[in-house]
Protein backbone atom coordinates (compact mmCIF):
# COMPACT_ATOMS: atom_id res chain seq x y z
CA UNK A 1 39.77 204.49 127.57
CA UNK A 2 36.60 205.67 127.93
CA UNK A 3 37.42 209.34 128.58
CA UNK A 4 39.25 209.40 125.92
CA UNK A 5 37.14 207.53 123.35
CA UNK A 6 34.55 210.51 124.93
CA UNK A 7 37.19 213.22 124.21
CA UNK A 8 38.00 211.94 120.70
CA UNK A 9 33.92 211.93 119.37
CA UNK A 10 33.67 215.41 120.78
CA UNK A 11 36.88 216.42 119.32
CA UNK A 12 37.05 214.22 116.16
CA UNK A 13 33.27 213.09 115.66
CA UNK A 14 34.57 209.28 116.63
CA UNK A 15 35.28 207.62 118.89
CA UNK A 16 39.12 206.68 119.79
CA UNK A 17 38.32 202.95 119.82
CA UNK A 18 35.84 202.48 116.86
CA UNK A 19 39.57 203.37 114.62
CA UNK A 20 41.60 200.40 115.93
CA UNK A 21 42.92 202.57 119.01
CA UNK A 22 43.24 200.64 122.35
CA UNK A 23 43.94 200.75 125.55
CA UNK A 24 47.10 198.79 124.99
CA UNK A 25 48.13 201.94 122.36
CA UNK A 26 46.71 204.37 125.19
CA UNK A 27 49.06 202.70 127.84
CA UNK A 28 51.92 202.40 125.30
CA UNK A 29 51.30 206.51 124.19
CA UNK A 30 51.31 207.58 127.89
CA UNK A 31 54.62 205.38 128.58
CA UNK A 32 57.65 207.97 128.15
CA UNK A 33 60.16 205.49 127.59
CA UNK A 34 57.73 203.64 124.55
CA UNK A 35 57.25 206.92 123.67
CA UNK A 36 60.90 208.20 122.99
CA UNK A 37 61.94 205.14 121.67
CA UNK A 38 59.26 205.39 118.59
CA UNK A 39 61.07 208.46 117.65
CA UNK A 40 63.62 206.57 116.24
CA UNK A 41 64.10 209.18 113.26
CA UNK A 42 67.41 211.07 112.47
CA UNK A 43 67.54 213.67 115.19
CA UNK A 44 64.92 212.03 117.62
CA UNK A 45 65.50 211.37 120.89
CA UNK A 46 65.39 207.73 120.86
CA UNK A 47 68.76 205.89 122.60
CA UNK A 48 70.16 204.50 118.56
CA UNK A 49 69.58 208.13 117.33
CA UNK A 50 71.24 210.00 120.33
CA UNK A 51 73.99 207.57 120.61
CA UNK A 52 74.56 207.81 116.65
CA UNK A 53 74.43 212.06 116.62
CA UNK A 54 77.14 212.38 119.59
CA UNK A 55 79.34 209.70 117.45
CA UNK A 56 78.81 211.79 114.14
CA UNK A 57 79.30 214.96 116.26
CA UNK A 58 82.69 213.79 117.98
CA UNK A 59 83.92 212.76 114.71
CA UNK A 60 83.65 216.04 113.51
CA UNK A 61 85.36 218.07 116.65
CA UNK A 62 88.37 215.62 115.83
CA UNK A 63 88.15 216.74 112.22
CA UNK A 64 87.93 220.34 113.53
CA UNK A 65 90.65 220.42 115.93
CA UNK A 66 93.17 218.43 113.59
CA UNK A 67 92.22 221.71 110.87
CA UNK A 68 93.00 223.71 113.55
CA UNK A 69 96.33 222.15 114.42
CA UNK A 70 97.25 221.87 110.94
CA UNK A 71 96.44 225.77 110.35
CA UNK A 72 98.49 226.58 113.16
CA UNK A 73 101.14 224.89 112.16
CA UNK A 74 100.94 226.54 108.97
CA UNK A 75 100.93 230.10 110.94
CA UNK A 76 103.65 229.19 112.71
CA UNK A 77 105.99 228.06 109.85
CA UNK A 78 105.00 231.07 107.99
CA UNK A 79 105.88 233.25 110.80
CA UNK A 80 108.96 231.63 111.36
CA UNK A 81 109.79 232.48 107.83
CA UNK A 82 109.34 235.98 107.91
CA UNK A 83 111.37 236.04 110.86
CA UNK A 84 114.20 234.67 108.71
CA UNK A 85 113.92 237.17 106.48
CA UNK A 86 114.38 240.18 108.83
């Protein structure tokens, strides 16, 4: 904590710890798992969030393939019907 209180007055003109910041918050910033899950925003990387975005984004290659199969079947039927006519 003291490096970095040292870093932060050269840097910032205060020190780290005279705002509140301690080395509980130091440990907790350094931690990559207390880390990712603070970014708990829509499109952060946080567990809830990536869980949530490959839901939503299987949900929508359903919704993409059943257009697709529906267009298809479209083609098909309107190909069929120009064979008829021949």
């Amino acid at each position: 904590m003291a490096q970095l209180d040292e870093i932060a007055r050269e840097l910032a003109g205060f020190r780290a710890s005279e705002r509140g910041f301690s080395e509980n918050d130091l440990q907790r910033a350094l931690d990559p798992r207390s880390n990712v899950a603070l970014r708990a925003n829509t499109g952060g990387p946080a567990p809830a969030e990536t869980g949530r975005m490959i839901e939503e984004r299987l949900e929508r290659i359903a919704a993409g393939e059943k257009r697709l199969k529906e267009r298809r079947g479209r083609v098909e039927r309107a190909l069929g019907e120009l064979r008829a006519e021949k």
